[in-house]
N, C-alpha and C. Protein backbone atom coordinates (compact mmCIF):
# COMPACT_ATOMS: atom_id res chain seq x y z
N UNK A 1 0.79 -1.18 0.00
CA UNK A 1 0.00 0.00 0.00
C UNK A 1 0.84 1.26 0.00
N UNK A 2 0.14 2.39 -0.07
CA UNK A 2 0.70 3.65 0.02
C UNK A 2 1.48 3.86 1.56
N UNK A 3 2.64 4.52 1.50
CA UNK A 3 3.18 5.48 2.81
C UNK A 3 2.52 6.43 2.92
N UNK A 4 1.73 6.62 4.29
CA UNK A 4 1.15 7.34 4.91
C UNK A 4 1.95 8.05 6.39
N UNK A 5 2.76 8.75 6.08
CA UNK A 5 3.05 9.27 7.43
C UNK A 5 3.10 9.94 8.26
N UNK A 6 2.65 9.91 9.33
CA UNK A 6 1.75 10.80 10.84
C UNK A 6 2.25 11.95 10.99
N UNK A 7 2.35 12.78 11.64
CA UNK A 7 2.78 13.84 12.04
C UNK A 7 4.00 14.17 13.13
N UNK A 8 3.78 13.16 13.80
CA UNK A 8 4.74 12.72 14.57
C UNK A 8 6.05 12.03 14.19
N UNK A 9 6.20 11.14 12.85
CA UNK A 9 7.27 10.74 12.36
C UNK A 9 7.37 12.16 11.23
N UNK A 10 7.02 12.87 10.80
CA UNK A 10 7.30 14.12 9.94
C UNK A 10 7.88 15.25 10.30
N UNK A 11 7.77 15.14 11.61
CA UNK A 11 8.15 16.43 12.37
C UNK A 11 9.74 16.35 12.72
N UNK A 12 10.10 15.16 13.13
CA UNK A 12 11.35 14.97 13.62
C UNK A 12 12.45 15.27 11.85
N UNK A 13 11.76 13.98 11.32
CA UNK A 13 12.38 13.91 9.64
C UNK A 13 12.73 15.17 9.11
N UNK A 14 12.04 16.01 8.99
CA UNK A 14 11.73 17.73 8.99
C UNK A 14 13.13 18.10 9.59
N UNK A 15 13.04 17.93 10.82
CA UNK A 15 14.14 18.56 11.52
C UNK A 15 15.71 18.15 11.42
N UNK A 16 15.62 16.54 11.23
CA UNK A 16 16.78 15.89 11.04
C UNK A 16 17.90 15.93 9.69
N UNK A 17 16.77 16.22 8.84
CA UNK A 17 17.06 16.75 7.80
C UNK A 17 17.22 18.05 6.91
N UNK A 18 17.13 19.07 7.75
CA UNK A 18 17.08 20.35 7.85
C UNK A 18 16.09 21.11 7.22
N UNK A 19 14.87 20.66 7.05
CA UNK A 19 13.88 20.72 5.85
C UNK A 19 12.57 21.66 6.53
N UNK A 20 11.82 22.78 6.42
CA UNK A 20 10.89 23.13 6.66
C UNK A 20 9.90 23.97 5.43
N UNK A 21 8.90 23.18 6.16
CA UNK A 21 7.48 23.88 5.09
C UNK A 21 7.06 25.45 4.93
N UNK A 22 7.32 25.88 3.58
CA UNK A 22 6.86 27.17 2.80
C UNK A 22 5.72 26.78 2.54
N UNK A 23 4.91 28.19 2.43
CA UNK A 23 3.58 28.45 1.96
C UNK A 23 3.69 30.00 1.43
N UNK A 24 3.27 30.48 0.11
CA UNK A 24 3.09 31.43 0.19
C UNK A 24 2.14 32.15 0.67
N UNK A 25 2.17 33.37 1.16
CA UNK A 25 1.60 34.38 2.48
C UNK A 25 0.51 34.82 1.92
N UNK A 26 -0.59 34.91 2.49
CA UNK A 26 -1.88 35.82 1.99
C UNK A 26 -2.26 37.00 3.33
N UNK A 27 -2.92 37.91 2.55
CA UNK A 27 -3.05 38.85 3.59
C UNK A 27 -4.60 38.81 3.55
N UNK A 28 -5.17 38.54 5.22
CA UNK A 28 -6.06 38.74 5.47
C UNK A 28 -7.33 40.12 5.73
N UNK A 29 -8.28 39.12 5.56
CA UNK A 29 -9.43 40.49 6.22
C UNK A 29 -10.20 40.86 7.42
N UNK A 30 -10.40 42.36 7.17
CA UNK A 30 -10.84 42.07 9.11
C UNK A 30 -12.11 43.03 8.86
N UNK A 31 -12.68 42.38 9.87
CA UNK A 31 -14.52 42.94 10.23
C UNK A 31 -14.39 44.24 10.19
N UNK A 32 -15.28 45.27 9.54
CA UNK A 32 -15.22 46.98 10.54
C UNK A 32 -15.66 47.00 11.95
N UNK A 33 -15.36 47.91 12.32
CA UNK A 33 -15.77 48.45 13.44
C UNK A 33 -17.05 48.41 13.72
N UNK A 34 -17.63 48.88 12.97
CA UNK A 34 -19.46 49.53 13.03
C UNK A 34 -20.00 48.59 12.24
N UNK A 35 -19.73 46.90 11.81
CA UNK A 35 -20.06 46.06 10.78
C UNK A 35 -21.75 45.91 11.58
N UNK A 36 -22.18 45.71 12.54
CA UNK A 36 -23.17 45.61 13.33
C UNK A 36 -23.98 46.65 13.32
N UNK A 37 -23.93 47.67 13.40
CA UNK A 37 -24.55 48.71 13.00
C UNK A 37 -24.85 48.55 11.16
N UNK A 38 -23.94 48.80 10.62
CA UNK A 38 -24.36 48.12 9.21
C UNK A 38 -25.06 47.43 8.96
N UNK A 39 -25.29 46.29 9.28
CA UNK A 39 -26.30 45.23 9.47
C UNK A 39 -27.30 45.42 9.92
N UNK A 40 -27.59 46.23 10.90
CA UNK A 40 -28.75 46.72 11.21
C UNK A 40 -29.47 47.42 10.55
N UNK A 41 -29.02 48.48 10.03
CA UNK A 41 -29.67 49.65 9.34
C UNK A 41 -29.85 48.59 7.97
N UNK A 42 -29.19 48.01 7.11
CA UNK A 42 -29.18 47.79 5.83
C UNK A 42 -30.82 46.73 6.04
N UNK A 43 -30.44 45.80 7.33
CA UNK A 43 -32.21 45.16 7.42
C UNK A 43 -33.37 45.58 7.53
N UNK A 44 -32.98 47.07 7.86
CA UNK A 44 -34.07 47.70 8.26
C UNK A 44 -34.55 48.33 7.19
N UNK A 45 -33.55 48.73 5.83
CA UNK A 45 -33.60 49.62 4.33
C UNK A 45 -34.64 48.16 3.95
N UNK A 46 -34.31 46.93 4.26
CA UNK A 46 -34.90 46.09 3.38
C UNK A 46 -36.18 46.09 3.71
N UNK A 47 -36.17 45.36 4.90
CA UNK A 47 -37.71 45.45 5.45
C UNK A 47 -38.68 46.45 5.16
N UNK A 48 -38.30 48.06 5.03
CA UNK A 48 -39.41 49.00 4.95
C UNK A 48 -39.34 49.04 2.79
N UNK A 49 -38.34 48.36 2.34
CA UNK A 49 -38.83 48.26 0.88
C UNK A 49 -39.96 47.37 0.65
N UNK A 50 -39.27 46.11 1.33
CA UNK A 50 -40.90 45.06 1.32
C UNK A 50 -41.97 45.68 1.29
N UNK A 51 -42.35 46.43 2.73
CA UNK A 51 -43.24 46.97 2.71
C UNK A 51 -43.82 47.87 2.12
N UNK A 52 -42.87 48.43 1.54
CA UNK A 52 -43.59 49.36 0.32
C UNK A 52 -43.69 49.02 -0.97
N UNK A 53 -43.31 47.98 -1.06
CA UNK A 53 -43.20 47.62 -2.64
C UNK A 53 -44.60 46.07 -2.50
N UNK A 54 -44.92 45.87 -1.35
CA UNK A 54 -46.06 45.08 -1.04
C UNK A 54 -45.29 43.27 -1.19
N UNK A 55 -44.28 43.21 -0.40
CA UNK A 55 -43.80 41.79 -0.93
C UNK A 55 -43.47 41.47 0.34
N UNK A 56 -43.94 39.88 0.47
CA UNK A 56 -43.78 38.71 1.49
C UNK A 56 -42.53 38.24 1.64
N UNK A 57 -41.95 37.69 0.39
CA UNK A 57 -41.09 37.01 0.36
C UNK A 57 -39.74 37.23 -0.67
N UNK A 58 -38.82 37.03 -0.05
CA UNK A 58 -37.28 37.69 -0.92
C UNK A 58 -36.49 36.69 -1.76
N UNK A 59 -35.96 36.15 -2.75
CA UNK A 59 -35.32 35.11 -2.96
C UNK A 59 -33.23 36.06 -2.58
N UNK A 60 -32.76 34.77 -2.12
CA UNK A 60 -31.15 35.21 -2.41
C UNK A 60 -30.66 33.98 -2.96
N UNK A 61 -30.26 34.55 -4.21
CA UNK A 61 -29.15 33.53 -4.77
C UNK A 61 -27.47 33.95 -5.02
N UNK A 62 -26.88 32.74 -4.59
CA UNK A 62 -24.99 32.93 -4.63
C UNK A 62 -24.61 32.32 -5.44
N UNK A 63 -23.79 32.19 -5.94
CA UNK A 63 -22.96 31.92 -6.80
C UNK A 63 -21.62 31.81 -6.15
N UNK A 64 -20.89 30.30 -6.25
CA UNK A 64 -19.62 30.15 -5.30
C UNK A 64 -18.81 29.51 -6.14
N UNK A 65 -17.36 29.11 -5.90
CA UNK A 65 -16.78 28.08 -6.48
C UNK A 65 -16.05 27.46 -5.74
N UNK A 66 -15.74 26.21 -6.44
CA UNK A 66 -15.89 24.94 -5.53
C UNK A 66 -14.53 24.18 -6.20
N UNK A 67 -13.51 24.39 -5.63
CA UNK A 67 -12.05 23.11 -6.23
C UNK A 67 -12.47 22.11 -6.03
N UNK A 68 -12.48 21.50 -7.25
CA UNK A 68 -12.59 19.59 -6.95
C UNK A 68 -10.77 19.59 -6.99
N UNK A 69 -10.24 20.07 -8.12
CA UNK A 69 -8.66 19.59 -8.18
C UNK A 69 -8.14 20.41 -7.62
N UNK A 70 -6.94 20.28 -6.80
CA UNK A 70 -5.89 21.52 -6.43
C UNK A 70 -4.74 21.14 -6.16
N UNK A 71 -3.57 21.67 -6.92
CA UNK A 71 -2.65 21.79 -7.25
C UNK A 71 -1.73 22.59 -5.47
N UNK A 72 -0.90 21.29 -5.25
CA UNK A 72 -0.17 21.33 -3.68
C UNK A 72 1.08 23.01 -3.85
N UNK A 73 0.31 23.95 -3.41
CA UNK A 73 1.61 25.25 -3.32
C UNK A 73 2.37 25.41 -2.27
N UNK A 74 2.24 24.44 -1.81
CA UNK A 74 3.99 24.26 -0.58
C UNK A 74 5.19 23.23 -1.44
N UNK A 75 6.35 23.18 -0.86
CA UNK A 75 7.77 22.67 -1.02
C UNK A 75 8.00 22.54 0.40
N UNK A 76 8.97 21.95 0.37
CA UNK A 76 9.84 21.20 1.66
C UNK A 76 11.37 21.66 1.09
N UNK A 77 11.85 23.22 1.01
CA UNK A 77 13.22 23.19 0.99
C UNK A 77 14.00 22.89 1.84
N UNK A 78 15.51 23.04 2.14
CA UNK A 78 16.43 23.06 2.88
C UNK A 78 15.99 24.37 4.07
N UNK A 79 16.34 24.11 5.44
CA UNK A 79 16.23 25.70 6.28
C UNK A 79 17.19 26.95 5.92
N UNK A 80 16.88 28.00 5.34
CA UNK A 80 16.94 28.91 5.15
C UNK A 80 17.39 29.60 3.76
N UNK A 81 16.23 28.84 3.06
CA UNK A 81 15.70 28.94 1.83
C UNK A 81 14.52 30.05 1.31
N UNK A 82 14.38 30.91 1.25
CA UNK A 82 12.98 31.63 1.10
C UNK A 82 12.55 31.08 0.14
N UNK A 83 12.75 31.24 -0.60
CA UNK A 83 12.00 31.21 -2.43
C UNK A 83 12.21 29.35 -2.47
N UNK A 84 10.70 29.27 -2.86
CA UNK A 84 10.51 27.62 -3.05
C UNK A 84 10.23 27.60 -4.29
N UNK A 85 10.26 27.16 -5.53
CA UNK A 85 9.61 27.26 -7.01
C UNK A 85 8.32 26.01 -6.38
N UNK A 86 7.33 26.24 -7.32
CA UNK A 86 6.53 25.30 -7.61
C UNK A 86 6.23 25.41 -8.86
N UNK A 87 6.28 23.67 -9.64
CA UNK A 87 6.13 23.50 -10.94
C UNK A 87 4.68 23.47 -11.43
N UNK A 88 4.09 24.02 -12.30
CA UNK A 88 2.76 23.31 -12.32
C UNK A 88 2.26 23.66 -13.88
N UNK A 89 1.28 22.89 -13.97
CA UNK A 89 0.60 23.22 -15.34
C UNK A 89 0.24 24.52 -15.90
N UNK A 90 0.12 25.87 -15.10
CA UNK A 90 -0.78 26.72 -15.61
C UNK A 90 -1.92 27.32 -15.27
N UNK A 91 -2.44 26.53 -14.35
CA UNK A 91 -3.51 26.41 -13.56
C UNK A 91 -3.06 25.73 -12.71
N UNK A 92 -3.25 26.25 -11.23
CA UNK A 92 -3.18 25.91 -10.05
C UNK A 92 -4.39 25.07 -9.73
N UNK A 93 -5.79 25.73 -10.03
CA UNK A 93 -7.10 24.93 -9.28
C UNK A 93 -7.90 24.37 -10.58
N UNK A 94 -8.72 23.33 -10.26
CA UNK A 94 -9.90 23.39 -11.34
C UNK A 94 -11.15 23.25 -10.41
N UNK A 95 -12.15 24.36 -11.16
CA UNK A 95 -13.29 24.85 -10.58
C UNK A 95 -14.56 24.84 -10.92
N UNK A 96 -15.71 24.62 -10.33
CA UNK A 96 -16.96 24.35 -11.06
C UNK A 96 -17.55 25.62 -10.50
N UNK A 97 -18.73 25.88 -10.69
CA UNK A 97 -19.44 27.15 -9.31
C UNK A 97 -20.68 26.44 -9.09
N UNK A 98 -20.95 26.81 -7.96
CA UNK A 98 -22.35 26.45 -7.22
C UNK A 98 -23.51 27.28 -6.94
N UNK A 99 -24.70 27.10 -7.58
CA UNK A 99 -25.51 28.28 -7.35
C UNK A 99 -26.06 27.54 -6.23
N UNK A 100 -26.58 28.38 -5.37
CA UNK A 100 -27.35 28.13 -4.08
C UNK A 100 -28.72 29.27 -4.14
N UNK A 101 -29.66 28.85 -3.53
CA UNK A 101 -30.77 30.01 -3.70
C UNK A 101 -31.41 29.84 -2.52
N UNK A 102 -31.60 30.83 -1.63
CA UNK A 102 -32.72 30.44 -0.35
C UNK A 102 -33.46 31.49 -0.05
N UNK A 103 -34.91 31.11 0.19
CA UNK A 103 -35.77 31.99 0.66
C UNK A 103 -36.11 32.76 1.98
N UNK A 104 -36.69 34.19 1.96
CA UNK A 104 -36.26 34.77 3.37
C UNK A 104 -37.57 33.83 4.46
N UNK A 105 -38.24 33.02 4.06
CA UNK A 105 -39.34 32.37 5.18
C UNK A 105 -38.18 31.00 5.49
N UNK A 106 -36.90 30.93 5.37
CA UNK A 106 -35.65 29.91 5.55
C UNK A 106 -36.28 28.61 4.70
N UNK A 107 -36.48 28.32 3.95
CA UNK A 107 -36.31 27.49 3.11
C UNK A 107 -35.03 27.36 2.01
N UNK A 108 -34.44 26.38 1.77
CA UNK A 108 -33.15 26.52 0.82
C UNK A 108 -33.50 25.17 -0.14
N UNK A 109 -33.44 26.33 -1.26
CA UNK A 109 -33.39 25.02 -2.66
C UNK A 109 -32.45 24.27 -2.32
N UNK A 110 -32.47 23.65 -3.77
CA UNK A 110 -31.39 22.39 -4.28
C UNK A 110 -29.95 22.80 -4.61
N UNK A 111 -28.67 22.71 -4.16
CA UNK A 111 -27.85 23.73 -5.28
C UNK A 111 -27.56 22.61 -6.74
N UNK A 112 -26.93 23.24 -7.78
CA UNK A 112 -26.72 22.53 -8.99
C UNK A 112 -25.20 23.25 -9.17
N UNK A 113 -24.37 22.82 -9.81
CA UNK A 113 -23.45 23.63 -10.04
C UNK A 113 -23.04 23.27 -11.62
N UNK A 114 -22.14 24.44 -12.27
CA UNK A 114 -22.06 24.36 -13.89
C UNK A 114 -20.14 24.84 -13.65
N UNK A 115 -20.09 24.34 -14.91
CA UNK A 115 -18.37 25.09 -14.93
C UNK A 115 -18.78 25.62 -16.16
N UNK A 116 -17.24 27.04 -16.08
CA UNK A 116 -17.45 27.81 -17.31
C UNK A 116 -17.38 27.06 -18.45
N UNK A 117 -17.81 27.72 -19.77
CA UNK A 117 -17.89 26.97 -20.89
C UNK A 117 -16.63 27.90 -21.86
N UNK A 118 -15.95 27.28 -22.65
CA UNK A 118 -14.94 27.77 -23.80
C UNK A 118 -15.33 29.13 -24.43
N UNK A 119 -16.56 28.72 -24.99
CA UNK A 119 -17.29 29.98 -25.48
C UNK A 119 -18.81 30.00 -25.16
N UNK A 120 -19.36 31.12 -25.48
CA UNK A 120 -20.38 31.94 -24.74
C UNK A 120 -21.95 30.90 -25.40
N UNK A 121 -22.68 30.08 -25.10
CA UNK A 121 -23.63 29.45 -26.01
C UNK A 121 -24.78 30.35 -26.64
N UNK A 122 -25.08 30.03 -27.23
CA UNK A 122 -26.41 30.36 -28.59
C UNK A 122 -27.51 31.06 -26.92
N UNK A 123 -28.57 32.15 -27.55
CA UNK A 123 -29.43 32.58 -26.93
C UNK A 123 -30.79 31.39 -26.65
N UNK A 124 -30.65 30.72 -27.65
CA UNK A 124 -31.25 29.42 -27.26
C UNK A 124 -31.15 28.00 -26.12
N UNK A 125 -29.66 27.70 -26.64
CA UNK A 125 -28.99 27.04 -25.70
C UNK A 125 -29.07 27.89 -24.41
N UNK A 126 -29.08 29.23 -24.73
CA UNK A 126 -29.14 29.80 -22.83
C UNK A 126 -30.11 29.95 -22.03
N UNK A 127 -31.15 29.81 -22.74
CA UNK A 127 -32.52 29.78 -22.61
C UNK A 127 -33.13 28.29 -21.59
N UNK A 128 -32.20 27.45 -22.36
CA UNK A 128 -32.57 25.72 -22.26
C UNK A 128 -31.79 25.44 -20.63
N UNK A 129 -30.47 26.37 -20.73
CA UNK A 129 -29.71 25.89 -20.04
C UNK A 129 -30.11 26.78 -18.10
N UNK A 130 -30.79 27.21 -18.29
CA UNK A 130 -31.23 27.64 -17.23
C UNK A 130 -31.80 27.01 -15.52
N UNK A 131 -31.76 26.09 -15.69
CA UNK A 131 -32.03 24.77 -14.48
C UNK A 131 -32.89 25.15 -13.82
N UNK A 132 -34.35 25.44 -14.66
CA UNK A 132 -35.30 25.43 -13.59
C UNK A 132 -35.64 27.07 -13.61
N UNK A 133 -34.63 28.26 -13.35
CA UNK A 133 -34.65 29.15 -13.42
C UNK A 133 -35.18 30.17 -14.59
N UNK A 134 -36.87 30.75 -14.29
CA UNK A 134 -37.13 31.59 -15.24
C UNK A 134 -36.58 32.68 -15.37
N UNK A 135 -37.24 33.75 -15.85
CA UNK A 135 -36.98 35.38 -15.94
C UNK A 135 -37.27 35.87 -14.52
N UNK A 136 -38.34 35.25 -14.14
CA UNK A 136 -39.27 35.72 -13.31
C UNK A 136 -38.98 34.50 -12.20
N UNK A 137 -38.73 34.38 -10.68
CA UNK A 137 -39.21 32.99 -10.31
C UNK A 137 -40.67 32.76 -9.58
């Protein structure tokens, strides 16, 4: 079978061999201050549109994407190495997207998901290809 090995035999190996794990760095995000207040007021813009526009119920739909494949962006250089190359095809990930849709009485559809297409299809084909989804729902 395959070598599978723990964390505990990796850590020492790592060390014995002078070897530690790169990742390149991402810079994170952080909440505002007043994000709560935001949230408040923006529910409250919604709620009094309902009501003036005479509507029960809201749909929200997302749109996400989803790696099935992904391409490993760490190395195991020597210690005190910065720069690790990684070889790869061209593409790091491959991606489908996921629509999700849920209603404000908490009900949540089905999701379906599509990957992009090469080129843009016929107004027909886009018509067909819609999953359920009218103009209107």
């Amino acid at each position: 079978g395959l070598f599978k090995a723990s964390w505990s035999w990796r850590k020492p190996f790592l060390r014995r061999h002078k070897l530690s794990i790169r990742r390149r760095t991402r810079e994170g995000q952080s909440t505002p201050a007043n994000a709560e207040q935001k949230t408040e007021t923006l529910t409250k813009q919604v709620r009094l549109e309902m009501q003036e526009l005479g509507l029960s119920v809201v749909y929200n739909a997302d749109q996400t994407g989803v790696n099935y494949e992904y391409v490993p962006t760490t190395t195991i250089p020597t210690h005190g190495v910065k720069t690790g190359w990684v070889k790869f095809a061209g593409k790091r990930k491959e991606r489908v997207a996921a629509m999700l849709l849920a209603v404000s009485d908490g009900t949540k559809r089905e999701a379906f998901s599509f990957s992009r297409l090469a080129h843009q299809p016929s107004p027909i084909l886009r018509k067909v290809m819609r999953h359920g989804f009218g103009r209107r729902l």
